[in-house]
N, C-alpha and C. Protein backbone atom coordinates (compact mmCIF):
# COMPACT_ATOMS: atom_id res chain seq x y z
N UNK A 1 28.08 -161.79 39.03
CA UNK A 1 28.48 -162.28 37.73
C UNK A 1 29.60 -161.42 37.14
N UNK A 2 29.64 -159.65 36.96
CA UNK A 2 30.89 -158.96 36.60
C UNK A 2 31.79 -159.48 37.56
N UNK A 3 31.62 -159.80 38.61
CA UNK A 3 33.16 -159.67 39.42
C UNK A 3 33.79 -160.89 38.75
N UNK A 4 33.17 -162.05 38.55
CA UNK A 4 33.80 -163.34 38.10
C UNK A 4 34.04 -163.09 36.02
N UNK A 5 33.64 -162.18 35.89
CA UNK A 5 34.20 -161.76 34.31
C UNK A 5 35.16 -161.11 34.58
N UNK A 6 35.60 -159.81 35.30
CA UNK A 6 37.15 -159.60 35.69
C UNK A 6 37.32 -160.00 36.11
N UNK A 7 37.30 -161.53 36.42
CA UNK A 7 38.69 -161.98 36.67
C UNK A 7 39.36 -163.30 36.11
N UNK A 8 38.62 -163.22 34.74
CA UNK A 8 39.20 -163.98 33.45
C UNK A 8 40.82 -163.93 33.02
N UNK A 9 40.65 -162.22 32.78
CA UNK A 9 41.87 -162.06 32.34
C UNK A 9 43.11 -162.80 33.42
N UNK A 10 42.64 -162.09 35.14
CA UNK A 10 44.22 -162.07 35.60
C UNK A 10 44.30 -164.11 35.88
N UNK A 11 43.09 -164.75 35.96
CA UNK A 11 42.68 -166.05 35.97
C UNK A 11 43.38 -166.65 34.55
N UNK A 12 43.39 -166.13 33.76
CA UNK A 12 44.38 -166.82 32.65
C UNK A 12 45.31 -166.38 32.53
N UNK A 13 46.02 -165.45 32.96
CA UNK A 13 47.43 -165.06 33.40
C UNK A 13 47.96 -165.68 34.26
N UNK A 14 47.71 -165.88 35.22
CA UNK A 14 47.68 -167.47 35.91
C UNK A 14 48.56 -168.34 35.43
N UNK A 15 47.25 -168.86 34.78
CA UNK A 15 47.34 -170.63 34.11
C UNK A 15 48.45 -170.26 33.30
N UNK A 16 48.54 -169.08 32.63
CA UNK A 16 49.89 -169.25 31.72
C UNK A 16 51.18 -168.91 32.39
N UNK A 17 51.66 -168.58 33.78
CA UNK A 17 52.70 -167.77 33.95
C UNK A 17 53.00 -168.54 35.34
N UNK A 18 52.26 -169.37 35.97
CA UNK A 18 52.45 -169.36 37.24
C UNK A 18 53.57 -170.05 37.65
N UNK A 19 53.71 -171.35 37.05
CA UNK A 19 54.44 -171.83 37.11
C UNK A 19 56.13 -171.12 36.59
N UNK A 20 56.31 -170.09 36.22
CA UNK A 20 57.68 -169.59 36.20
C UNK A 20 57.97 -168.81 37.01
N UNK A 21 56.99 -168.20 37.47
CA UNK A 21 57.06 -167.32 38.52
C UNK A 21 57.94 -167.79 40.11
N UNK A 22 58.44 -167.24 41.05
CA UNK A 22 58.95 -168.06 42.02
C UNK A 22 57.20 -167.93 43.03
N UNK A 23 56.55 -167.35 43.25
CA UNK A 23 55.19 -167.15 43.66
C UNK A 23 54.40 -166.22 43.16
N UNK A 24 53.16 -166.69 42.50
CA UNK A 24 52.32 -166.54 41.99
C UNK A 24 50.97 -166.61 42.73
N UNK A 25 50.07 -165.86 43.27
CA UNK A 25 49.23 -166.52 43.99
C UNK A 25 47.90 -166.16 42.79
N UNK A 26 46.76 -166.84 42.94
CA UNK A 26 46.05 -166.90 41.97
C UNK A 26 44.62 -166.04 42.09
N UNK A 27 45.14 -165.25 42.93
CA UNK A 27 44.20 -163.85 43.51
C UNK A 27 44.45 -163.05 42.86
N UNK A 28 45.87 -162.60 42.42
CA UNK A 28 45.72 -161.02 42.46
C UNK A 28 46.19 -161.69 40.46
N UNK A 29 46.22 -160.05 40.74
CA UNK A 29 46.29 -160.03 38.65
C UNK A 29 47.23 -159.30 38.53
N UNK A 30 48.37 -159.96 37.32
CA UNK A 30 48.84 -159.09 36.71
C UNK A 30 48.29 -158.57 34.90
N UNK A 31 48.43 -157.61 35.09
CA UNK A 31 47.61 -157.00 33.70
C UNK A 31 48.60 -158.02 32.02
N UNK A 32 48.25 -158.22 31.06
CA UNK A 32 48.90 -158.66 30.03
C UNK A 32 50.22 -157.75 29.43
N UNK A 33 49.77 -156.84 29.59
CA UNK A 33 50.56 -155.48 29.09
C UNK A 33 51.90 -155.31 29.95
N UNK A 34 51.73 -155.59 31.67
CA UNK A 34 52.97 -155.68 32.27
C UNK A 34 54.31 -156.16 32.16
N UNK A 35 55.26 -155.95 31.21
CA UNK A 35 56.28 -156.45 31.15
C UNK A 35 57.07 -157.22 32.36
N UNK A 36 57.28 -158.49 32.35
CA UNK A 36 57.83 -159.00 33.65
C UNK A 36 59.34 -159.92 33.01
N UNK A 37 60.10 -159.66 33.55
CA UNK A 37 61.61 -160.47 33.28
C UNK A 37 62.35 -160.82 34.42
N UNK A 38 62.64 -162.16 34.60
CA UNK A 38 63.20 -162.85 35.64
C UNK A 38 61.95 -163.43 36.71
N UNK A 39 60.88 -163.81 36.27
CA UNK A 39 60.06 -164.38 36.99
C UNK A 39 60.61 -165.00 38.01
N UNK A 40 61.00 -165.84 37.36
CA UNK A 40 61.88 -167.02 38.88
C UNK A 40 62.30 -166.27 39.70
N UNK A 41 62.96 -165.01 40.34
CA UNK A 41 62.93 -164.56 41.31
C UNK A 41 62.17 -163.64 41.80
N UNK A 42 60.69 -163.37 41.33
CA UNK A 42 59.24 -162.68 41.44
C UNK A 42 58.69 -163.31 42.25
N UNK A 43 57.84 -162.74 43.40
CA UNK A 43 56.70 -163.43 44.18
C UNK A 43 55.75 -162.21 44.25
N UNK A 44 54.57 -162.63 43.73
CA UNK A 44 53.29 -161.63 43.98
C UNK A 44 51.79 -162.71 44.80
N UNK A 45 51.61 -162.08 46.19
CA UNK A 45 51.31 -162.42 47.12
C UNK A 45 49.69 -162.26 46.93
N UNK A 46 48.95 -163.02 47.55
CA UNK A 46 47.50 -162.43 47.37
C UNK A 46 46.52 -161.39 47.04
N UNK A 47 45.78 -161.25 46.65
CA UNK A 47 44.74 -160.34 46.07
C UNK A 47 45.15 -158.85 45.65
N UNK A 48 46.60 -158.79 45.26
CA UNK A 48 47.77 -157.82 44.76
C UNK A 48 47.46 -157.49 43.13
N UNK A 49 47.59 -156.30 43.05
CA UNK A 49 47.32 -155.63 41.39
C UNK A 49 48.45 -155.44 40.93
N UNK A 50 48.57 -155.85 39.86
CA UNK A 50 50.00 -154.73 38.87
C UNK A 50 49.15 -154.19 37.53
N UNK A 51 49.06 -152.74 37.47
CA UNK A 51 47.71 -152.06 36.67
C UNK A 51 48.89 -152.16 35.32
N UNK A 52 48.23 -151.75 34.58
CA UNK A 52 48.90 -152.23 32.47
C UNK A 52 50.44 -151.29 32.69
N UNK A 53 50.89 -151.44 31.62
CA UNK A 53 52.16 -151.03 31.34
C UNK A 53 53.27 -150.52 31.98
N UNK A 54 53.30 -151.20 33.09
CA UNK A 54 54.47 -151.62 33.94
C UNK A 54 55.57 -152.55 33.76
N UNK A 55 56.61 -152.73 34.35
CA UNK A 55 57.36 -153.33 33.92
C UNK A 55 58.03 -153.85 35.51
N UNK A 56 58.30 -155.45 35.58
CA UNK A 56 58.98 -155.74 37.10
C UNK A 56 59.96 -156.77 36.12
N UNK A 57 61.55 -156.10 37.17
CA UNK A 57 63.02 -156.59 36.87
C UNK A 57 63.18 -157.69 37.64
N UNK A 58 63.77 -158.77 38.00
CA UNK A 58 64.59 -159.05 39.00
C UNK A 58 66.12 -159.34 37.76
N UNK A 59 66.97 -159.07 38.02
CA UNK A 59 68.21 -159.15 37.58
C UNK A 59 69.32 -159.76 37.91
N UNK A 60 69.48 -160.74 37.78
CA UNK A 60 70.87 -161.48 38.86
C UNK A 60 72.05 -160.76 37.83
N UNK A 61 72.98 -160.16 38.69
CA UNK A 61 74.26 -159.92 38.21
C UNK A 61 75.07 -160.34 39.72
N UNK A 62 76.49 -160.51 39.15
CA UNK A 62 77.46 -160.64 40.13
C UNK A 62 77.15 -162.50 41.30
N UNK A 63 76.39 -163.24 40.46
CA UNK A 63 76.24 -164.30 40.78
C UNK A 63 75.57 -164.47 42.42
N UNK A 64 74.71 -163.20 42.89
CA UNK A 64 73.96 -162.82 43.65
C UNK A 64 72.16 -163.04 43.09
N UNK A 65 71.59 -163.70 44.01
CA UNK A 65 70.19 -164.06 43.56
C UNK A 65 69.30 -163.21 43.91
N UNK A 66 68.66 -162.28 43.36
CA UNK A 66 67.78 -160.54 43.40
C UNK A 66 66.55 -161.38 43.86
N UNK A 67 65.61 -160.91 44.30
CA UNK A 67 64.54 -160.83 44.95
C UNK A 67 63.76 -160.20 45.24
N UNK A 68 62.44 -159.99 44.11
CA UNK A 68 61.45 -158.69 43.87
C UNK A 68 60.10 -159.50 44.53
N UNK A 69 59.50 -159.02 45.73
CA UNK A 69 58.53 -159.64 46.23
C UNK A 69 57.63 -158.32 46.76
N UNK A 70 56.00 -158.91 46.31
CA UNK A 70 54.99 -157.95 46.44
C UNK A 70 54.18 -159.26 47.16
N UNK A 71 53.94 -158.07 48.53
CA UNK A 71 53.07 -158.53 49.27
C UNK A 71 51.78 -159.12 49.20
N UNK A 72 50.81 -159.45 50.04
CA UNK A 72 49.35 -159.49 49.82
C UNK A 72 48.39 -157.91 50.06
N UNK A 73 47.72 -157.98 49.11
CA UNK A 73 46.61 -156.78 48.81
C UNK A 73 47.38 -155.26 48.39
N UNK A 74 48.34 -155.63 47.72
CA UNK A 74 48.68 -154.00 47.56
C UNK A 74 48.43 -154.00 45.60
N UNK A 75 48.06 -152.75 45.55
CA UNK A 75 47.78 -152.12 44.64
C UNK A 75 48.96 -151.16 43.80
N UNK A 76 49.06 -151.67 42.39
CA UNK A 76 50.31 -151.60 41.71
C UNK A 76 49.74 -150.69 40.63
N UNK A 77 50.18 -149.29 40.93
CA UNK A 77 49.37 -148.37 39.36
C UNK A 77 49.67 -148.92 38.07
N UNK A 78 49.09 -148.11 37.09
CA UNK A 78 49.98 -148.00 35.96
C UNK A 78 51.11 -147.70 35.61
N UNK A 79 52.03 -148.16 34.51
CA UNK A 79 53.17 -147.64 33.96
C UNK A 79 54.38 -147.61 35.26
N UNK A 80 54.37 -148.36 36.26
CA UNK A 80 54.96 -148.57 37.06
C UNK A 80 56.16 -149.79 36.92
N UNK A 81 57.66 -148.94 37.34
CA UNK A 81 58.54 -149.84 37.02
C UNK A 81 59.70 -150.18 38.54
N UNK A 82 59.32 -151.38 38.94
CA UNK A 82 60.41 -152.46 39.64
C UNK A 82 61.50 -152.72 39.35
N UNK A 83 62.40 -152.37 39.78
CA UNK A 83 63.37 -153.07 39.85
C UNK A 83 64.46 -153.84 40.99
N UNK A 84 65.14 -154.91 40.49
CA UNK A 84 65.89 -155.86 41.99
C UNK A 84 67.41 -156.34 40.94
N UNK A 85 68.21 -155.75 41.91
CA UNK A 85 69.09 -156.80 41.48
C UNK A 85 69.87 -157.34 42.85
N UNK A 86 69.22 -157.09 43.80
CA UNK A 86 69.59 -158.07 45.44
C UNK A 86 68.01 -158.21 45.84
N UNK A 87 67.49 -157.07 46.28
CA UNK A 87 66.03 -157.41 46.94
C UNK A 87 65.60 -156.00 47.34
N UNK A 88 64.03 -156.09 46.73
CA UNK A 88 63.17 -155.03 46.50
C UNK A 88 62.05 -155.52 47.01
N UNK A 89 61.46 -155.25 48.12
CA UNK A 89 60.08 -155.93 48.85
C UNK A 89 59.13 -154.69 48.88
N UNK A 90 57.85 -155.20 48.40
CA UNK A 90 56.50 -154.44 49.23
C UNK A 90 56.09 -155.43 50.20
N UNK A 91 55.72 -154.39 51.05
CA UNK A 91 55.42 -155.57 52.15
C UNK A 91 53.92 -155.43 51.83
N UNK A 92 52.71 -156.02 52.46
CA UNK A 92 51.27 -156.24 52.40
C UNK A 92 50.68 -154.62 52.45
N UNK A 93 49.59 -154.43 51.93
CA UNK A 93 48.72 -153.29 51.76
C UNK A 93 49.43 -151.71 51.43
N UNK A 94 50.39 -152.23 50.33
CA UNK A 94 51.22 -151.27 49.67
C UNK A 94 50.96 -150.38 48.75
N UNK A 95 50.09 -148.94 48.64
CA UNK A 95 49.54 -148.59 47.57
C UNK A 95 51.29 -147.43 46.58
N UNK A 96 51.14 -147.84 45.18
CA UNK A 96 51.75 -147.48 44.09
C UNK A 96 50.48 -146.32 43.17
N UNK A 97 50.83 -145.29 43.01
CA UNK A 97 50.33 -144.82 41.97
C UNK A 97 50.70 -144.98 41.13
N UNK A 98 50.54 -144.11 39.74
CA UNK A 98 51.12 -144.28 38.47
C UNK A 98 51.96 -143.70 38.04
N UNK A 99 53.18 -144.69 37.69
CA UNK A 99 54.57 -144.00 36.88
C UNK A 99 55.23 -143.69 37.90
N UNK A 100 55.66 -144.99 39.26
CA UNK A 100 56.68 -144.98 40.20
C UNK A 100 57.61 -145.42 40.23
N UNK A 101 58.75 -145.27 39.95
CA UNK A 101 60.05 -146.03 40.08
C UNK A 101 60.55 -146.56 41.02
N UNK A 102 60.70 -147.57 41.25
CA UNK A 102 61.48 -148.35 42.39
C UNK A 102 63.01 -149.11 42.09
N UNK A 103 64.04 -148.79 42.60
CA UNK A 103 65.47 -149.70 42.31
C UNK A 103 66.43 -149.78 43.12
N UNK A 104 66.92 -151.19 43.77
CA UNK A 104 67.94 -151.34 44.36
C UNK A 104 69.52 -150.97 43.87
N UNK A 105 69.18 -150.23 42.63
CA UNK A 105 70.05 -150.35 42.08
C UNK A 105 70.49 -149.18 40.77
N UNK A 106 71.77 -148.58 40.81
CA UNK A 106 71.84 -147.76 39.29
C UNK A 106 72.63 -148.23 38.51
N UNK A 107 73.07 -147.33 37.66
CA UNK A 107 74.33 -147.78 36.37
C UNK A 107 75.25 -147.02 36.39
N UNK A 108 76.63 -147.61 36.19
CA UNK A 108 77.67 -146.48 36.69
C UNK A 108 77.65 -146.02 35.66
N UNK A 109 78.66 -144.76 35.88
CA UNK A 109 78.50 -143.59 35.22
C UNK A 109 80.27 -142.97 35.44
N UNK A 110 81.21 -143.65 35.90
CA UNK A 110 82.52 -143.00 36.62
C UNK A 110 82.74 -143.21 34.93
N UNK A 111 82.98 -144.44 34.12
CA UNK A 111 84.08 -144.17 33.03
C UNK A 111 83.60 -143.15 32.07
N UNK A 112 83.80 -142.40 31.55
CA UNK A 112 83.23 -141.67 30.33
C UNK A 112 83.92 -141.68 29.48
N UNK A 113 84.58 -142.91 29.20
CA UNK A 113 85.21 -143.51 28.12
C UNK A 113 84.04 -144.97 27.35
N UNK A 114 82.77 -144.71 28.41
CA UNK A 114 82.05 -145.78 27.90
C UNK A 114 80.70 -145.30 28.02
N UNK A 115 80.15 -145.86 27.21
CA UNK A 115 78.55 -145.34 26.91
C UNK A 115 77.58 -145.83 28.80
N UNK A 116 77.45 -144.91 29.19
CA UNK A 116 76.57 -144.97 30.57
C UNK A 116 75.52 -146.38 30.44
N UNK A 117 74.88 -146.72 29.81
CA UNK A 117 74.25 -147.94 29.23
C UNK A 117 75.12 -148.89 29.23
N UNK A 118 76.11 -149.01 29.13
CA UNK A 118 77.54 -150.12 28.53
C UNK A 118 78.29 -150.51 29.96
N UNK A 119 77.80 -149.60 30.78
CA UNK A 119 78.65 -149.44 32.13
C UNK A 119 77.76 -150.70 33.05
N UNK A 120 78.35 -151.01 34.36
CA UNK A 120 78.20 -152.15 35.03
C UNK A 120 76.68 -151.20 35.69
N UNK A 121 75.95 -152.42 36.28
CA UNK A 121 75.06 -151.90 37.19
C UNK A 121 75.22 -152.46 38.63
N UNK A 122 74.71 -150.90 39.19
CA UNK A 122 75.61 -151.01 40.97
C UNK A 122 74.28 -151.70 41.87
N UNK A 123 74.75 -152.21 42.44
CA UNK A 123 73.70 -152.15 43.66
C UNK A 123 74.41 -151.02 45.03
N UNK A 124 72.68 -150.75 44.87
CA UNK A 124 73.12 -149.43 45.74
C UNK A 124 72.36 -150.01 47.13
N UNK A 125 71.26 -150.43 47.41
CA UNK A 125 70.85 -150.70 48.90
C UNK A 125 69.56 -151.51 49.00
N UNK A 126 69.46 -152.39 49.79
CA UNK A 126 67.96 -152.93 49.48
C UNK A 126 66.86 -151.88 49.92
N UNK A 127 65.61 -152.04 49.14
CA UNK A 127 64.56 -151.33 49.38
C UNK A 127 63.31 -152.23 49.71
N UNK A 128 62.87 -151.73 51.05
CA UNK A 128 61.36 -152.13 51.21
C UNK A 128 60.63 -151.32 51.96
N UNK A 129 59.44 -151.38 50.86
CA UNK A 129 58.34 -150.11 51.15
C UNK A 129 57.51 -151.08 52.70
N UNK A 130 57.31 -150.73 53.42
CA UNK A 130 56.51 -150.63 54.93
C UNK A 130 55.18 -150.57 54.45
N UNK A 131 54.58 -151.84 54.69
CA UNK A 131 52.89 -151.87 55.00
C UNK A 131 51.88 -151.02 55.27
N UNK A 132 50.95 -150.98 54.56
CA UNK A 132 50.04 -149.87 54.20
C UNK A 132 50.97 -148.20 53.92
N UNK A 133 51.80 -147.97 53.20
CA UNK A 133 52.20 -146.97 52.66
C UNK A 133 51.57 -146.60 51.78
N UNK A 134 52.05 -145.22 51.01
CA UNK A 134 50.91 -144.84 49.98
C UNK A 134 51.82 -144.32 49.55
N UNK A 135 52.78 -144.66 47.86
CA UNK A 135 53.53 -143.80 47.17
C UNK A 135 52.84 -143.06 46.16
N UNK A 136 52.85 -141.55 45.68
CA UNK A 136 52.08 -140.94 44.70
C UNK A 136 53.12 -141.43 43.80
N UNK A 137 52.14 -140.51 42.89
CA UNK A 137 52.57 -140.28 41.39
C UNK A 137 53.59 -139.63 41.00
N UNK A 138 54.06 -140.58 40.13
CA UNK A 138 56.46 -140.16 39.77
C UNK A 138 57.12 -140.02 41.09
N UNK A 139 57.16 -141.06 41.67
CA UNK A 139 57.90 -140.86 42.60
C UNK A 139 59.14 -141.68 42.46
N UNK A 140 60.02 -141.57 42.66
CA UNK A 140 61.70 -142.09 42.27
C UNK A 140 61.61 -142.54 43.58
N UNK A 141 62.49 -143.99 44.00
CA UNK A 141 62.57 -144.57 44.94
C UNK A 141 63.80 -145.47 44.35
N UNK A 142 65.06 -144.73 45.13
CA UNK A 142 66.32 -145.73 45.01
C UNK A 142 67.16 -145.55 45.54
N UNK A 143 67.11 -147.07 46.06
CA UNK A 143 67.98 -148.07 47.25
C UNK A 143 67.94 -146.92 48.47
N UNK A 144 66.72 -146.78 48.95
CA UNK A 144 66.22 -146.48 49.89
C UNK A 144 64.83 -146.93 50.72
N UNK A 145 64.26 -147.16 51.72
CA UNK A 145 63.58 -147.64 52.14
C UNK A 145 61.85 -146.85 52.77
N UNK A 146 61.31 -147.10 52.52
CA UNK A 146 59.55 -146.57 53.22
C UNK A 146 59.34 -147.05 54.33
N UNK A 147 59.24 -146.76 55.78
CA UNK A 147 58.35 -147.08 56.69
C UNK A 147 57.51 -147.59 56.92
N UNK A 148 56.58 -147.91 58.11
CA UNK A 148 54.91 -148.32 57.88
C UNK A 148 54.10 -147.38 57.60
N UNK A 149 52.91 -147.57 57.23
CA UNK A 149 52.08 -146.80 57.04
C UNK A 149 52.44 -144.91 56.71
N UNK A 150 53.42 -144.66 55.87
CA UNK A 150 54.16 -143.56 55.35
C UNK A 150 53.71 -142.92 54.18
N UNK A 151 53.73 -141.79 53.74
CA UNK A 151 53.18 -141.26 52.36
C UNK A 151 54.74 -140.30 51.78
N UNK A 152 54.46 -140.64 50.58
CA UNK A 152 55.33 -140.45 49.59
C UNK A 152 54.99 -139.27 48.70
N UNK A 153 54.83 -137.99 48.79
CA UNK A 153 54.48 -136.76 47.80
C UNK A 153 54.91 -137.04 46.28
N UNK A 154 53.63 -136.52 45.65
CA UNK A 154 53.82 -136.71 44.18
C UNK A 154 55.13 -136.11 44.43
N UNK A 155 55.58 -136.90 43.07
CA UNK A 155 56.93 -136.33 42.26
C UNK A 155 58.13 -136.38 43.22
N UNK A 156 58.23 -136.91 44.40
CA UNK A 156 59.26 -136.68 44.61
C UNK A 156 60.84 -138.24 44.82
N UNK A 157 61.53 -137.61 44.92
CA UNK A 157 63.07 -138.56 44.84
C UNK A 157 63.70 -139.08 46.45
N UNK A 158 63.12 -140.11 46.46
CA UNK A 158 63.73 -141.02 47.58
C UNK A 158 65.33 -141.47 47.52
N UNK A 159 66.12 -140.69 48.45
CA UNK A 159 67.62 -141.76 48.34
C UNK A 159 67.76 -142.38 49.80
N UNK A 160 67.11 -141.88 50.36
CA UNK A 160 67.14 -142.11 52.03
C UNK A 160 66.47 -142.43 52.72
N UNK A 161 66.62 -143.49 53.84
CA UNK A 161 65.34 -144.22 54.12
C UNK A 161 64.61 -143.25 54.67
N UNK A 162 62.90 -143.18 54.76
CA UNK A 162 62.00 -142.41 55.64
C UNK A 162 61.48 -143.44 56.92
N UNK A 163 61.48 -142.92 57.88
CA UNK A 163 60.98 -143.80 58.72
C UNK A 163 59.41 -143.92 58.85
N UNK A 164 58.87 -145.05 59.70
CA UNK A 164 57.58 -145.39 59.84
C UNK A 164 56.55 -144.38 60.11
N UNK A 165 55.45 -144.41 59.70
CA UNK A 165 54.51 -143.28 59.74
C UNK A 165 54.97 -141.94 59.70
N UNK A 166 54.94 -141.39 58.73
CA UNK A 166 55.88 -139.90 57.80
C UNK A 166 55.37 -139.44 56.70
N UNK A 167 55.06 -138.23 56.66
CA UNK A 167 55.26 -137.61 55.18
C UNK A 167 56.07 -137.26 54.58
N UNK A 168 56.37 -137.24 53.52
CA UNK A 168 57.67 -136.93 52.97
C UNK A 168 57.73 -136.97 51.48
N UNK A 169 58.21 -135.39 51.06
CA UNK A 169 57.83 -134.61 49.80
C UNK A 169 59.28 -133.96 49.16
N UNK A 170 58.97 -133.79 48.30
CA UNK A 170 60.59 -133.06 47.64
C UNK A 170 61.39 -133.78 46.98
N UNK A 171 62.34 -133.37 46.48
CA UNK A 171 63.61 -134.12 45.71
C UNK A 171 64.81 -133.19 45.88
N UNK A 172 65.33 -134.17 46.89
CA UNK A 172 65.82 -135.16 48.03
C UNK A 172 64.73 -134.85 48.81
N UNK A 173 64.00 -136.24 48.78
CA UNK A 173 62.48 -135.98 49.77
C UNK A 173 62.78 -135.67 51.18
N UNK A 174 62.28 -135.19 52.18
CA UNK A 174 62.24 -134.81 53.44
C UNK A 174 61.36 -135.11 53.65
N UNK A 175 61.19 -135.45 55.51
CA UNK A 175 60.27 -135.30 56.02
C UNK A 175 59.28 -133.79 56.39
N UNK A 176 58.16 -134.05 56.09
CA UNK A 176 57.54 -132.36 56.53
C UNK A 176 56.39 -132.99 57.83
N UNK A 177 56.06 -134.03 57.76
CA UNK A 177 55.13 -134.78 58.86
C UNK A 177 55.00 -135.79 59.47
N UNK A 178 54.98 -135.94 60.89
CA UNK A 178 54.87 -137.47 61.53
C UNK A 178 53.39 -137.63 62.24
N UNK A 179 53.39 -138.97 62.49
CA UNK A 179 52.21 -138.98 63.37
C UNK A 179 52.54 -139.21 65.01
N UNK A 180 52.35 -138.40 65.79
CA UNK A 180 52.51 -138.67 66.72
C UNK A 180 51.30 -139.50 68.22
N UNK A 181 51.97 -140.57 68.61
CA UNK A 181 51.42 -141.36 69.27
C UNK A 181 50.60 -141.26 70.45
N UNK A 182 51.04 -140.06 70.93
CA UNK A 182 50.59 -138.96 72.34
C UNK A 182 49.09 -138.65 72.35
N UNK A 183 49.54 -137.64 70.79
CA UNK A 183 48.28 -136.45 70.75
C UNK A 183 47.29 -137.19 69.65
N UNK A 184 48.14 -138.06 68.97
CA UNK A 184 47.25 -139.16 67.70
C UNK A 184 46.98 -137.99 66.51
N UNK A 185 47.67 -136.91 66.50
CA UNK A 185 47.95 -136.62 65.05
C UNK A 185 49.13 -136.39 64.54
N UNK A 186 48.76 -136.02 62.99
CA UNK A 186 50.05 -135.60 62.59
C UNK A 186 50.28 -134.02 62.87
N UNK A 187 52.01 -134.33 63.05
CA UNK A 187 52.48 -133.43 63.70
C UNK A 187 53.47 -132.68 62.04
N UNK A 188 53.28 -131.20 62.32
CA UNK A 188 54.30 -130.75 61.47
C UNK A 188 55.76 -130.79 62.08
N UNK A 189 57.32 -131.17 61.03
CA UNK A 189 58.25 -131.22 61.29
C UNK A 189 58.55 -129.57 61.35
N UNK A 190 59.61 -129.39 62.56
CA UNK A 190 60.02 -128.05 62.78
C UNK A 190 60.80 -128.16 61.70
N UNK A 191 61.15 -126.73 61.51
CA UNK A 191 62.05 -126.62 60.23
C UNK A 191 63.61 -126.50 60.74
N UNK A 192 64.92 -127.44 60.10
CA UNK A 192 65.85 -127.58 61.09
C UNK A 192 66.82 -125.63 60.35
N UNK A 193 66.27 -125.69 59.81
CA UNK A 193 67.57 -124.25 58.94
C UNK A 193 67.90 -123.49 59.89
């Protein structure tokens, strides 16, 4: 009986939103509190969370159609913010902690004859996080890409893709661990200095 009371809310989030959405599936929930703009180019895939006060972009500029798509079963923290202005994918069983940034995209910054806000926004590279990944908490992710099954160290700043199964910590994140297929663990990265 509780399981079918949560799931009132994301069940009438639904009925009110689905139809603007470009996919909506009627599994997963988005919280009320989630700020969402540009639905029509949004797809959120089966039994998928977006936890409260988050916010998901898609942005068409430059007469290019953006494309923010979340897989089936991944888990979307809190205060977590999306952004697309070409294409930003989670692929299936994608875990987000809370207060992660994701963006294909920044804002220029060359004129300083104009307010940085006032300035055009760039697309910098598509991003898609790799199936069953696990990004922590504040992690910056832009126009760079996640691997499969990869972990993301709190706090740190993605500009560069990480490849599949990896740890990777810091700002400019690095790799510090892989899994290797041989011995079936993870392996520490030698240090290149």
């Amino acid at each position: 009986m509780i399981s079918y009371i949560r799931r009132i809310p994301g069940l009438l989030y639904y009925l009110l939103n689905f139809f603007n959405f470009n996919k909506l599936n009627f599994r997963s929930i988005v919280f009320f509190s989630v700020r969402v703009q540009g639905k029509k180019y949004i797809s959120i895939g089966r039994n998928s969370v977006v936890q409260r006060g988050g916010w998901l972009l898609a942005l068409k500029i430059n007469d290019r159609v953006p494309m923010l798509e979340i897989g089936d079963n991944c888990a979307i923290g809190d205060y977590c913010h999306i952004t697309s202005v070409r294409k930003v994918k989670l692929e299936d069983d994608v875990l987000l902690a809370n207060n992660v940034y994701i963006s294909d995209n920044l804002h220029g910054y060359e004129n300083i004859k104009i307010p940085i806000k006032n300035q055009e926004v760039i697309y910098k590279k598509e991003v898609i996080i790799g199936s069953g990944s696990w990004i922590g908490e504040n992690v910056c992710i832009i126009g760079a890409s996640v691997g499969r099954n990869s972990v993301i160290g709190c706090n740190s700043v993605v500009t560069k893709d990480i490849d599949d199964y990896c740890i990777a910590v810091g700002s400019p994140a690095r790799v510090i661990k892989r899994f290797d297929f041989n011995t079936r663990q993870w392996v520490q990265e030698k240090d290149n200095n």
